[in-house]
PDB file of N, CA and C in Angstrom:
ATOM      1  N   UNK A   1     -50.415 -19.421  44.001  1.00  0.00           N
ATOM      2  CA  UNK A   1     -51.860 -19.576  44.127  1.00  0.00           C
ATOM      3  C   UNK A   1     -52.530 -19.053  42.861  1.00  0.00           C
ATOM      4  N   UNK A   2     -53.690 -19.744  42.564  1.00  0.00           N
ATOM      5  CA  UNK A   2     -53.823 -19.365  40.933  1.00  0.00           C
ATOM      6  C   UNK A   2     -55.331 -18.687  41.835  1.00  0.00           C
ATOM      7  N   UNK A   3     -55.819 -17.502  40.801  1.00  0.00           N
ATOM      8  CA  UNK A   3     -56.741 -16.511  41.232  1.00  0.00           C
ATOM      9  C   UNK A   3     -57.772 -16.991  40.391  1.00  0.00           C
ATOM     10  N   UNK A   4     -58.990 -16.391  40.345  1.00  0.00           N
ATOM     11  CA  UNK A   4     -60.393 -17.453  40.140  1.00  0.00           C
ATOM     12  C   UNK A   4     -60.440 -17.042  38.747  1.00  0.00           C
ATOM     13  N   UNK A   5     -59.706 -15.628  38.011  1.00  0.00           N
ATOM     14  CA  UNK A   5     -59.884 -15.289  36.305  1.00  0.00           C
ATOM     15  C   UNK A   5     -58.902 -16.520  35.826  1.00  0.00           C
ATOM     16  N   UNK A   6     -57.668 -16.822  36.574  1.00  0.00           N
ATOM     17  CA  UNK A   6     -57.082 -17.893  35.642  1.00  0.00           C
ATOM     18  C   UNK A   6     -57.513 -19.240  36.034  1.00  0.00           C
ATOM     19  N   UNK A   7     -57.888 -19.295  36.827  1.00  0.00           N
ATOM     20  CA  UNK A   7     -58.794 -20.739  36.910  1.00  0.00           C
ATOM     21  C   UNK A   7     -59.988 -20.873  35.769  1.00  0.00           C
ATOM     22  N   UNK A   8     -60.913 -19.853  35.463  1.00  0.00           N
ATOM     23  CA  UNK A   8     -61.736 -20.186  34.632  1.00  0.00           C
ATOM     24  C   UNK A   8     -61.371 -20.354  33.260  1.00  0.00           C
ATOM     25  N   UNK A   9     -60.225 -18.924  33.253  1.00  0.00           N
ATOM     26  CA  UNK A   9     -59.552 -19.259  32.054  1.00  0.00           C
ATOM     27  C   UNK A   9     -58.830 -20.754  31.985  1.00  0.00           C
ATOM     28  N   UNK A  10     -58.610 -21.423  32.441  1.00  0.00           N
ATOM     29  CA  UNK A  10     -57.825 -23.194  32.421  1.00  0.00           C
ATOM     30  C   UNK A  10     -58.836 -23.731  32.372  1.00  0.00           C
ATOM     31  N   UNK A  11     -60.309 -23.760  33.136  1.00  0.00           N
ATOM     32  CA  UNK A  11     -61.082 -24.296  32.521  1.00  0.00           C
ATOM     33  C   UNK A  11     -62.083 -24.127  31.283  1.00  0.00           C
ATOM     34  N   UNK A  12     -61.773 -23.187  31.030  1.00  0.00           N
ATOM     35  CA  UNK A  12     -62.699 -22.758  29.764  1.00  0.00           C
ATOM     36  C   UNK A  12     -61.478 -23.031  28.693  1.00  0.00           C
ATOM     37  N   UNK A  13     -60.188 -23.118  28.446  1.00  0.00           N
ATOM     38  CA  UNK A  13     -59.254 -23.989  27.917  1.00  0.00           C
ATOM     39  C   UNK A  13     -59.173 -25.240  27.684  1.00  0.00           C
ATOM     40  N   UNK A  14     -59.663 -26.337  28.981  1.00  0.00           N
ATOM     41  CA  UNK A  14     -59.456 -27.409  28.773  1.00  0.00           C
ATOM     42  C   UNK A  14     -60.651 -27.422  27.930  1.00  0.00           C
ATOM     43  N   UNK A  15     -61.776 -27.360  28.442  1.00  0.00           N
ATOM     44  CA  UNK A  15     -63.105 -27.517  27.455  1.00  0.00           C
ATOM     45  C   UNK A  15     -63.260 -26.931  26.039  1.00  0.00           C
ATOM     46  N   UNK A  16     -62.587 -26.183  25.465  1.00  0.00           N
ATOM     47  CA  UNK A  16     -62.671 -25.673  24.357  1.00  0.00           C
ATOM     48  C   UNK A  16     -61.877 -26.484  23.463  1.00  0.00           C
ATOM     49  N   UNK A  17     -60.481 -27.124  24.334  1.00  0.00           N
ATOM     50  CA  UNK A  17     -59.668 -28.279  23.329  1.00  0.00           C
ATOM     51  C   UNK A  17     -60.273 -29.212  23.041  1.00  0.00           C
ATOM     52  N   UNK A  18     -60.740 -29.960  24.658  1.00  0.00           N
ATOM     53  CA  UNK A  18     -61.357 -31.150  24.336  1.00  0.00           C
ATOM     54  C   UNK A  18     -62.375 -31.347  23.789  1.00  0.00           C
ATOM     55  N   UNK A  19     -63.501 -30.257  23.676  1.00  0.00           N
ATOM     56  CA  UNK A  19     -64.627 -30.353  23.128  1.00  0.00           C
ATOM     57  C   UNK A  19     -64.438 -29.786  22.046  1.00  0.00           C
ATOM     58  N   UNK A  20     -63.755 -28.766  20.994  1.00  0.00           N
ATOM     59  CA  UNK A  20     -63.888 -28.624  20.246  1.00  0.00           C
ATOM     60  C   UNK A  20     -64.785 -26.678  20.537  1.00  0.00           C
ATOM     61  N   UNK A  21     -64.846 -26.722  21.554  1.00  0.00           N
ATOM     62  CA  UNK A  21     -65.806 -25.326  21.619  1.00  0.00           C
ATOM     63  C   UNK A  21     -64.872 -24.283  21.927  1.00  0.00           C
ATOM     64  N   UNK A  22     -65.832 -22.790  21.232  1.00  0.00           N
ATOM     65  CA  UNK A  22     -65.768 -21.388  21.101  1.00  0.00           C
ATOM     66  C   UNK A  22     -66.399 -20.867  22.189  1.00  0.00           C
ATOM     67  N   UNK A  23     -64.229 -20.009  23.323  1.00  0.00           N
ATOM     68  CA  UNK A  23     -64.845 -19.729  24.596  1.00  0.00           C
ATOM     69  C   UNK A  23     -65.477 -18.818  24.260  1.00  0.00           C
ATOM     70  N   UNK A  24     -66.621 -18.196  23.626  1.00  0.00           N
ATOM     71  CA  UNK A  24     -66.958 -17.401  23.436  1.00  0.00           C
ATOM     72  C   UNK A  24     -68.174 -17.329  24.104  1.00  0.00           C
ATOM     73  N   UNK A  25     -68.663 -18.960  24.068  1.00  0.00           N
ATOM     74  CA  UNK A  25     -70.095 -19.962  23.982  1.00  0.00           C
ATOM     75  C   UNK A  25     -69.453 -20.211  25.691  1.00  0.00           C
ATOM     76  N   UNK A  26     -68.754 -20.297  26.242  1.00  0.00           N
ATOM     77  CA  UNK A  26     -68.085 -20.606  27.540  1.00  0.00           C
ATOM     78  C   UNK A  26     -68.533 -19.326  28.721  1.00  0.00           C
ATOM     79  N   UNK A  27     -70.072 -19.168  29.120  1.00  0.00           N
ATOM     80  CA  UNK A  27     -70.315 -18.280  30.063  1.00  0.00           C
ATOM     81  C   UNK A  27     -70.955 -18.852  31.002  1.00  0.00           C
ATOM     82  N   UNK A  28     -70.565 -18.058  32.365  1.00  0.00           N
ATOM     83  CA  UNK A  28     -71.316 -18.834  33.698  1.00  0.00           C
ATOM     84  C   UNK A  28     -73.124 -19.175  33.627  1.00  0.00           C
ATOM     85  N   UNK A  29     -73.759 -18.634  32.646  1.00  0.00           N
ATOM     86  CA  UNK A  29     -74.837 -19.497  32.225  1.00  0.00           C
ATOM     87  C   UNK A  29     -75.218 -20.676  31.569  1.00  0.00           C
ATOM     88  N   UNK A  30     -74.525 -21.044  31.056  1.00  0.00           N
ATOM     89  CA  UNK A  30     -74.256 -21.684  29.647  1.00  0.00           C
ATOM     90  C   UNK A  30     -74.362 -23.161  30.199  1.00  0.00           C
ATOM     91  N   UNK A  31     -75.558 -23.643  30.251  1.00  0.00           N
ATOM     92  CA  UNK A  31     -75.543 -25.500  30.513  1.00  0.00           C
ATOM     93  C   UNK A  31     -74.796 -25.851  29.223  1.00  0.00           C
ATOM     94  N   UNK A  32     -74.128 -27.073  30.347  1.00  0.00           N
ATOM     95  CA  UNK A  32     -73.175 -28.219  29.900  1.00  0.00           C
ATOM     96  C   UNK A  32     -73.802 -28.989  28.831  1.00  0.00           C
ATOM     97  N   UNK A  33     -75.500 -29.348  29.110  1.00  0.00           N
ATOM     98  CA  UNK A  33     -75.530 -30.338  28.474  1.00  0.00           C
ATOM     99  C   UNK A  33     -76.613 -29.359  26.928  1.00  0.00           C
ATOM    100  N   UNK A  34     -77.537 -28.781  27.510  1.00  0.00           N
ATOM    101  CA  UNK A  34     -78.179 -28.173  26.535  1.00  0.00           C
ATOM    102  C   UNK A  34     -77.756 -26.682  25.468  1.00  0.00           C
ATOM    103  N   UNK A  35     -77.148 -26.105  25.997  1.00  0.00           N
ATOM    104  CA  UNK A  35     -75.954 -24.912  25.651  1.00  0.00           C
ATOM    105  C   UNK A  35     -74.814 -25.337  24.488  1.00  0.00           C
ATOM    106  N   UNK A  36     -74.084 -26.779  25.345  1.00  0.00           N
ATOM    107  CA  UNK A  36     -72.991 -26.611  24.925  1.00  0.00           C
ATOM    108  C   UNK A  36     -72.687 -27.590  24.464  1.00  0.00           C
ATOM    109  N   UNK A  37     -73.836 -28.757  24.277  1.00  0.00           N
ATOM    110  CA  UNK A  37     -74.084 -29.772  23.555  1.00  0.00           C
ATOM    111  C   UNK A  37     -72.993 -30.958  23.897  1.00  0.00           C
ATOM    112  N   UNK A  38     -72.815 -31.438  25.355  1.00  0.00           N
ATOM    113  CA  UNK A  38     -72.468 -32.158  26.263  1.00  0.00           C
ATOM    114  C   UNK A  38     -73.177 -33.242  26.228  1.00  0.00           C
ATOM    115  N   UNK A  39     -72.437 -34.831  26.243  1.00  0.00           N
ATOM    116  CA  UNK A  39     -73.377 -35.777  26.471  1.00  0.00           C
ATOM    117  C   UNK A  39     -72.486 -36.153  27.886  1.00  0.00           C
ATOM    118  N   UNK A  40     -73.149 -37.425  28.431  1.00  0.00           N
ATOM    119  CA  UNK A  40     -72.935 -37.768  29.686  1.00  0.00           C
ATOM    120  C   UNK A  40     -71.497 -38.612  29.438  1.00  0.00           C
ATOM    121  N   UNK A  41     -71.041 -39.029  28.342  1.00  0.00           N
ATOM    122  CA  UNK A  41     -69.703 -39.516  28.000  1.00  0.00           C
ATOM    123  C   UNK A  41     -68.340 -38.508  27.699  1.00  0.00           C
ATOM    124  N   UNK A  42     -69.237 -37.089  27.331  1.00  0.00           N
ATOM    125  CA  UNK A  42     -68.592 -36.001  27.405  1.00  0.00           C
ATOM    126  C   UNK A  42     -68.287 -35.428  28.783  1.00  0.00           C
ATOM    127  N   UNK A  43     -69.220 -35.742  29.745  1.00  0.00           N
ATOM    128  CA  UNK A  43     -68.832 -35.379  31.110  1.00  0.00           C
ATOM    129  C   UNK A  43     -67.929 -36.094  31.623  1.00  0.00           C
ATOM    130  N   UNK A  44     -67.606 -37.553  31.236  1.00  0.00           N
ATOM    131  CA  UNK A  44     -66.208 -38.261  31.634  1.00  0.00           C
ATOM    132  C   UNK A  44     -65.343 -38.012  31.709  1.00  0.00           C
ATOM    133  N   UNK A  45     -65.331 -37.347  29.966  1.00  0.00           N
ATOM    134  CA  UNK A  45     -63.714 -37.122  29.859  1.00  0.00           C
ATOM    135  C   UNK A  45     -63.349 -35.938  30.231  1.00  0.00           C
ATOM    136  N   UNK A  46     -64.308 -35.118  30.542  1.00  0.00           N
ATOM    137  CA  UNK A  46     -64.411 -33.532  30.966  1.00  0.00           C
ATOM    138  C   UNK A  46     -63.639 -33.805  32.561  1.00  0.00           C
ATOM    139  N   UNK A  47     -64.079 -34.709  33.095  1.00  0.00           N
ATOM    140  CA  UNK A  47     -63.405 -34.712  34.820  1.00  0.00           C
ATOM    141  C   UNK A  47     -61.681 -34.945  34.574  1.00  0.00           C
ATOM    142  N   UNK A  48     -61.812 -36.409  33.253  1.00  0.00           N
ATOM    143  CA  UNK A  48     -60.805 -36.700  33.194  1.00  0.00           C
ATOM    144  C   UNK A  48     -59.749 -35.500  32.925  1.00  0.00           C
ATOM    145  N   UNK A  49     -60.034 -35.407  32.047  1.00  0.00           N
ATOM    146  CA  UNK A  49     -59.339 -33.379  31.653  1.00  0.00           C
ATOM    147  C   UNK A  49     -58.859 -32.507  32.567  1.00  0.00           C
ATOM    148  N   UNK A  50     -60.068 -32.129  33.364  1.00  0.00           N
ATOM    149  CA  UNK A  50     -59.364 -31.535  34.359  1.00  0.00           C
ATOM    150  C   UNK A  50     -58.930 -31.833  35.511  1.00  0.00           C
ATOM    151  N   UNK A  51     -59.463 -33.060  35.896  1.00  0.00           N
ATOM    152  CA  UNK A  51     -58.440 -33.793  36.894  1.00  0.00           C
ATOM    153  C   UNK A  51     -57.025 -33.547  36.211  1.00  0.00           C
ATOM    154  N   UNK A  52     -56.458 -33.975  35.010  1.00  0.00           N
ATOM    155  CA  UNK A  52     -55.177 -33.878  34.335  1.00  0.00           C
ATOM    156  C   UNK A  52     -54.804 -32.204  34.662  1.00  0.00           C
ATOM    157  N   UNK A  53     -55.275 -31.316  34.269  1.00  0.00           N
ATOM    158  CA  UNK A  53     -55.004 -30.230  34.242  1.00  0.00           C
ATOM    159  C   UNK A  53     -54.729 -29.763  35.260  1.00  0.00           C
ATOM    160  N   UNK A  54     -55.366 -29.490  36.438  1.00  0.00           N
ATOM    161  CA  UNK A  54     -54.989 -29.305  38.051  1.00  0.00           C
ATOM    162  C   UNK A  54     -54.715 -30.173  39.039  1.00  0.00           C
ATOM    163  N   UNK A  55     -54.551 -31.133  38.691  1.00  0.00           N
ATOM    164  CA  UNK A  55     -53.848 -32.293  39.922  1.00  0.00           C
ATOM    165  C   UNK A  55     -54.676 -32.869  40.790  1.00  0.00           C
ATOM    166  N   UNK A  56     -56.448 -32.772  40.463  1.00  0.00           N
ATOM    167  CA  UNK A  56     -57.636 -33.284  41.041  1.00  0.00           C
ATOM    168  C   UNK A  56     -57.882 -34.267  41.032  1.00  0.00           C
ATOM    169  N   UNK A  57     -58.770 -34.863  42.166  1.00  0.00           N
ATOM    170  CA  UNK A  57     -59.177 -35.876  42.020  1.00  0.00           C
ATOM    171  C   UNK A  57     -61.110 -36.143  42.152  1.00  0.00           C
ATOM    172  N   UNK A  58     -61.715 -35.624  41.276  1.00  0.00           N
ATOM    173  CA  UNK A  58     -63.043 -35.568  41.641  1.00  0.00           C
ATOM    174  C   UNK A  58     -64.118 -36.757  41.960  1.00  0.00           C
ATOM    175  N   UNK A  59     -64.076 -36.984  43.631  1.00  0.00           N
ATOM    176  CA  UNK A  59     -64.347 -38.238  44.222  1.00  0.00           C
ATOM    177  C   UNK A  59     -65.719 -38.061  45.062  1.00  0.00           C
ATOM    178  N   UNK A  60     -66.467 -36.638  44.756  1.00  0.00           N
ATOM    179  CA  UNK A  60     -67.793 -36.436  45.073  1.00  0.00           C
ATOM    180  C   UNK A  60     -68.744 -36.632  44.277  1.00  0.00           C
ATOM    181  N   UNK A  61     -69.608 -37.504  44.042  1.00  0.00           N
ATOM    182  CA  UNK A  61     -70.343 -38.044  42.668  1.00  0.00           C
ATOM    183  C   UNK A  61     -71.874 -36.803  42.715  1.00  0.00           C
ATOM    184  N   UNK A  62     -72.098 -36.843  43.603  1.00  0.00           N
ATOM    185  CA  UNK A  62     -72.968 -35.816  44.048  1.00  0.00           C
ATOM    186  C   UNK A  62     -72.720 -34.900  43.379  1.00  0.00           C
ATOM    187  N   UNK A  63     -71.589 -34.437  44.254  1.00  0.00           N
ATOM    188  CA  UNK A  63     -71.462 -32.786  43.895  1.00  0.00           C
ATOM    189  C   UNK A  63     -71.347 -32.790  41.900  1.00  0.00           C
ATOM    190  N   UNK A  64     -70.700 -33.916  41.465  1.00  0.00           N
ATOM    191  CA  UNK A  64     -70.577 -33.483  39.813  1.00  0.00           C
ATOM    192  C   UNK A  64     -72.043 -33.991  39.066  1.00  0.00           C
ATOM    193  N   UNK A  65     -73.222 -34.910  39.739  1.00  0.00           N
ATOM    194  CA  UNK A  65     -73.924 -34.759  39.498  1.00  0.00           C
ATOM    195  C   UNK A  65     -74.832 -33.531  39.604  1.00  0.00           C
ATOM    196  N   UNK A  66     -74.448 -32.647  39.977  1.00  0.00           N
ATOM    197  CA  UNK A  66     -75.222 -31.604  39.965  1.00  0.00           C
ATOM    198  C   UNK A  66     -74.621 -30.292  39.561  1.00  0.00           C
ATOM    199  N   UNK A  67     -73.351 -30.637  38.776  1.00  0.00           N
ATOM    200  CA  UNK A  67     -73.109 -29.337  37.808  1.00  0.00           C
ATOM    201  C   UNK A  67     -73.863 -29.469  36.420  1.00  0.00           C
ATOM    202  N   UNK A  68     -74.286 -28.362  36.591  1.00  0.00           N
ATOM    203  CA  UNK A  68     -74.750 -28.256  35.133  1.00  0.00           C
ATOM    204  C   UNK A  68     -74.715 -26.857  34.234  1.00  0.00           C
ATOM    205  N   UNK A  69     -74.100 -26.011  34.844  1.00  0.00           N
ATOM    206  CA  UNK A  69     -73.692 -24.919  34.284  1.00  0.00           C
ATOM    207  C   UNK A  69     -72.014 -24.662  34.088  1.00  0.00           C
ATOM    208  N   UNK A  70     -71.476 -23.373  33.794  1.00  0.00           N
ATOM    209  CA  UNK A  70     -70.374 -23.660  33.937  1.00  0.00           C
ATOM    210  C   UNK A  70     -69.858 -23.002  35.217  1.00  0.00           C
ATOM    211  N   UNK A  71     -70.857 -21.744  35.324  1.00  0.00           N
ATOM    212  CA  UNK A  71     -71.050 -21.500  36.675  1.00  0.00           C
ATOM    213  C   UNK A  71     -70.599 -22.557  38.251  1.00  0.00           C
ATOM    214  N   UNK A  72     -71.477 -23.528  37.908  1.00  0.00           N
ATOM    215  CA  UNK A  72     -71.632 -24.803  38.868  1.00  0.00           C
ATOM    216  C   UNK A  72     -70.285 -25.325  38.653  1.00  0.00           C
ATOM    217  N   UNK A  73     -69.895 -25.626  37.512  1.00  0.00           N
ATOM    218  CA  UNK A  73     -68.418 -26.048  37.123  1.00  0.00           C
ATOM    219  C   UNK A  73     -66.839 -25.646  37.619  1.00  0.00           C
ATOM    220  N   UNK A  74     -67.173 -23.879  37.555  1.00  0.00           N
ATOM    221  CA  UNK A  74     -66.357 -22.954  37.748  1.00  0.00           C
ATOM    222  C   UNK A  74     -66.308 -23.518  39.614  1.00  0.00           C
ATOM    223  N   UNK A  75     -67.745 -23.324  40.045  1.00  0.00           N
ATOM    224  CA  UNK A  75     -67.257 -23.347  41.920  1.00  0.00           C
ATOM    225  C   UNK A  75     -66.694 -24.777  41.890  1.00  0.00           C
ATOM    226  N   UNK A  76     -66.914 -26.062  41.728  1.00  0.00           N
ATOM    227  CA  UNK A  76     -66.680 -27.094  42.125  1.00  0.00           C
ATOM    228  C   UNK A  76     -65.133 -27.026  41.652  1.00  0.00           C
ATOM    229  N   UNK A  77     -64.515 -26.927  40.730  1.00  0.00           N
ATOM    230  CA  UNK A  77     -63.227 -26.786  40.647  1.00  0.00           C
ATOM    231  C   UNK A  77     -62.482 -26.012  41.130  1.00  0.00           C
ATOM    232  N   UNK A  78     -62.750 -24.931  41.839  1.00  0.00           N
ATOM    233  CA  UNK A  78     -62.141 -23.628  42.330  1.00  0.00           C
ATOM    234  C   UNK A  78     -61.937 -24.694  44.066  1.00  0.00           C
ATOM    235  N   UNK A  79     -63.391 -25.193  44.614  1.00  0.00           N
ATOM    236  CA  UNK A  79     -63.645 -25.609  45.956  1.00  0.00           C
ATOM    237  C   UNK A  79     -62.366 -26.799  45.762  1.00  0.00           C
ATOM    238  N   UNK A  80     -62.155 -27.271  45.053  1.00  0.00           N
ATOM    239  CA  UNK A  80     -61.356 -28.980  44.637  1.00  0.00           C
ATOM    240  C   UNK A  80     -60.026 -28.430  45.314  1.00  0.00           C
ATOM    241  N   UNK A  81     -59.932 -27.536  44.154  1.00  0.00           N
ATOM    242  CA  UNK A  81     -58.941 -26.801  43.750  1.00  0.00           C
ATOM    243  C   UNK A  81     -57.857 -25.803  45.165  1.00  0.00           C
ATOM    244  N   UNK A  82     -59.237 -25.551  45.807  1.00  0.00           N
ATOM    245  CA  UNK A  82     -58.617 -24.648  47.542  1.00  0.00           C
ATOM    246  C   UNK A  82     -58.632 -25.735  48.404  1.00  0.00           C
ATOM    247  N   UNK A  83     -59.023 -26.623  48.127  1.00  0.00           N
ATOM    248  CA  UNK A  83     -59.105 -27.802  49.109  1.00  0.00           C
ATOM    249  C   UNK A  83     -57.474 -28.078  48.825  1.00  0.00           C
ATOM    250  N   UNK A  84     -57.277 -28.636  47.796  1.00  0.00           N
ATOM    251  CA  UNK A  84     -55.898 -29.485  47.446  1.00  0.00           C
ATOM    252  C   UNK A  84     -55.229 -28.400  48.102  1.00  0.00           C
ATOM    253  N   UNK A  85     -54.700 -26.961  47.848  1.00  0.00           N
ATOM    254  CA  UNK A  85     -54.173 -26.442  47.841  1.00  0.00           C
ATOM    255  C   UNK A  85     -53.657 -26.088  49.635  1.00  0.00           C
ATOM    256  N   UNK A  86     -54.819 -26.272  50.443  1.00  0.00           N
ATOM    257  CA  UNK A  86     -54.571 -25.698  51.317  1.00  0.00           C
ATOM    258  C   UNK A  86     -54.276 -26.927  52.387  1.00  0.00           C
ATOM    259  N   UNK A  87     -54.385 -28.464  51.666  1.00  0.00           N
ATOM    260  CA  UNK A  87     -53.449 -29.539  52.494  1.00  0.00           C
ATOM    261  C   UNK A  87     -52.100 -29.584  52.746  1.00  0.00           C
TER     262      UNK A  87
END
C-alpha cells in the first residue's frame, strides 16, 4: 500500500518530468493552470501520465474538471488510487 508522502512524491515526479517543472514550485497551493503554467493540452497528457504511472483510469470528467490545484490533484489521485486498490 503506498502512503499519501509517496503518492505525492510520484505525483509531483510525474509532473516535474513531463512538464519540465521544479518540485520546488509543486505545493498543495499551487494552481495547475496559473502557478504552474498548465494549458488544457497539458492537462491531457498529465492524466495520460499518471494514469501510466499508477494503473488508473480517470473516467470522472467532472471530478478532473475541477482540479485545479495540486492539492485537488493530490485527493483525486489518492481517491482513484484507494478505489483501485481496495477492488
Amino acid at each position: 500500500m503506498t502512503d499519501e508522502s509517496d503518492l505525492r512524491a510520484r505525483v509531483n515526479r510525474v509532473l516535474a518530468d513531463e512538464f519540465e517543472l521544479d518540485l520546488n514550485d509543486l505545493r498543495d497551493d499551487a494552481n495547475l493552470y496559473e502557478d504552474l503554467g498548465l494549458d488544457s493540452l497539458d492537462a491531457v497528457d498529465m492524466v495520460v501520465a499518471l494514469e501510466k504511472e499508477f494503473g488508473l483510469k480517470f473516467t470522472d470528467e467532472e471530478a478532473l474538471r475541477s482540479v485545479r490545484t495540486m492539492h485537488d490533484l493530490y485527493e483525486l489521485v489518492s481517491r482513484l488510487y484507494r478505489d483501485v486498490q481496495a477492488a
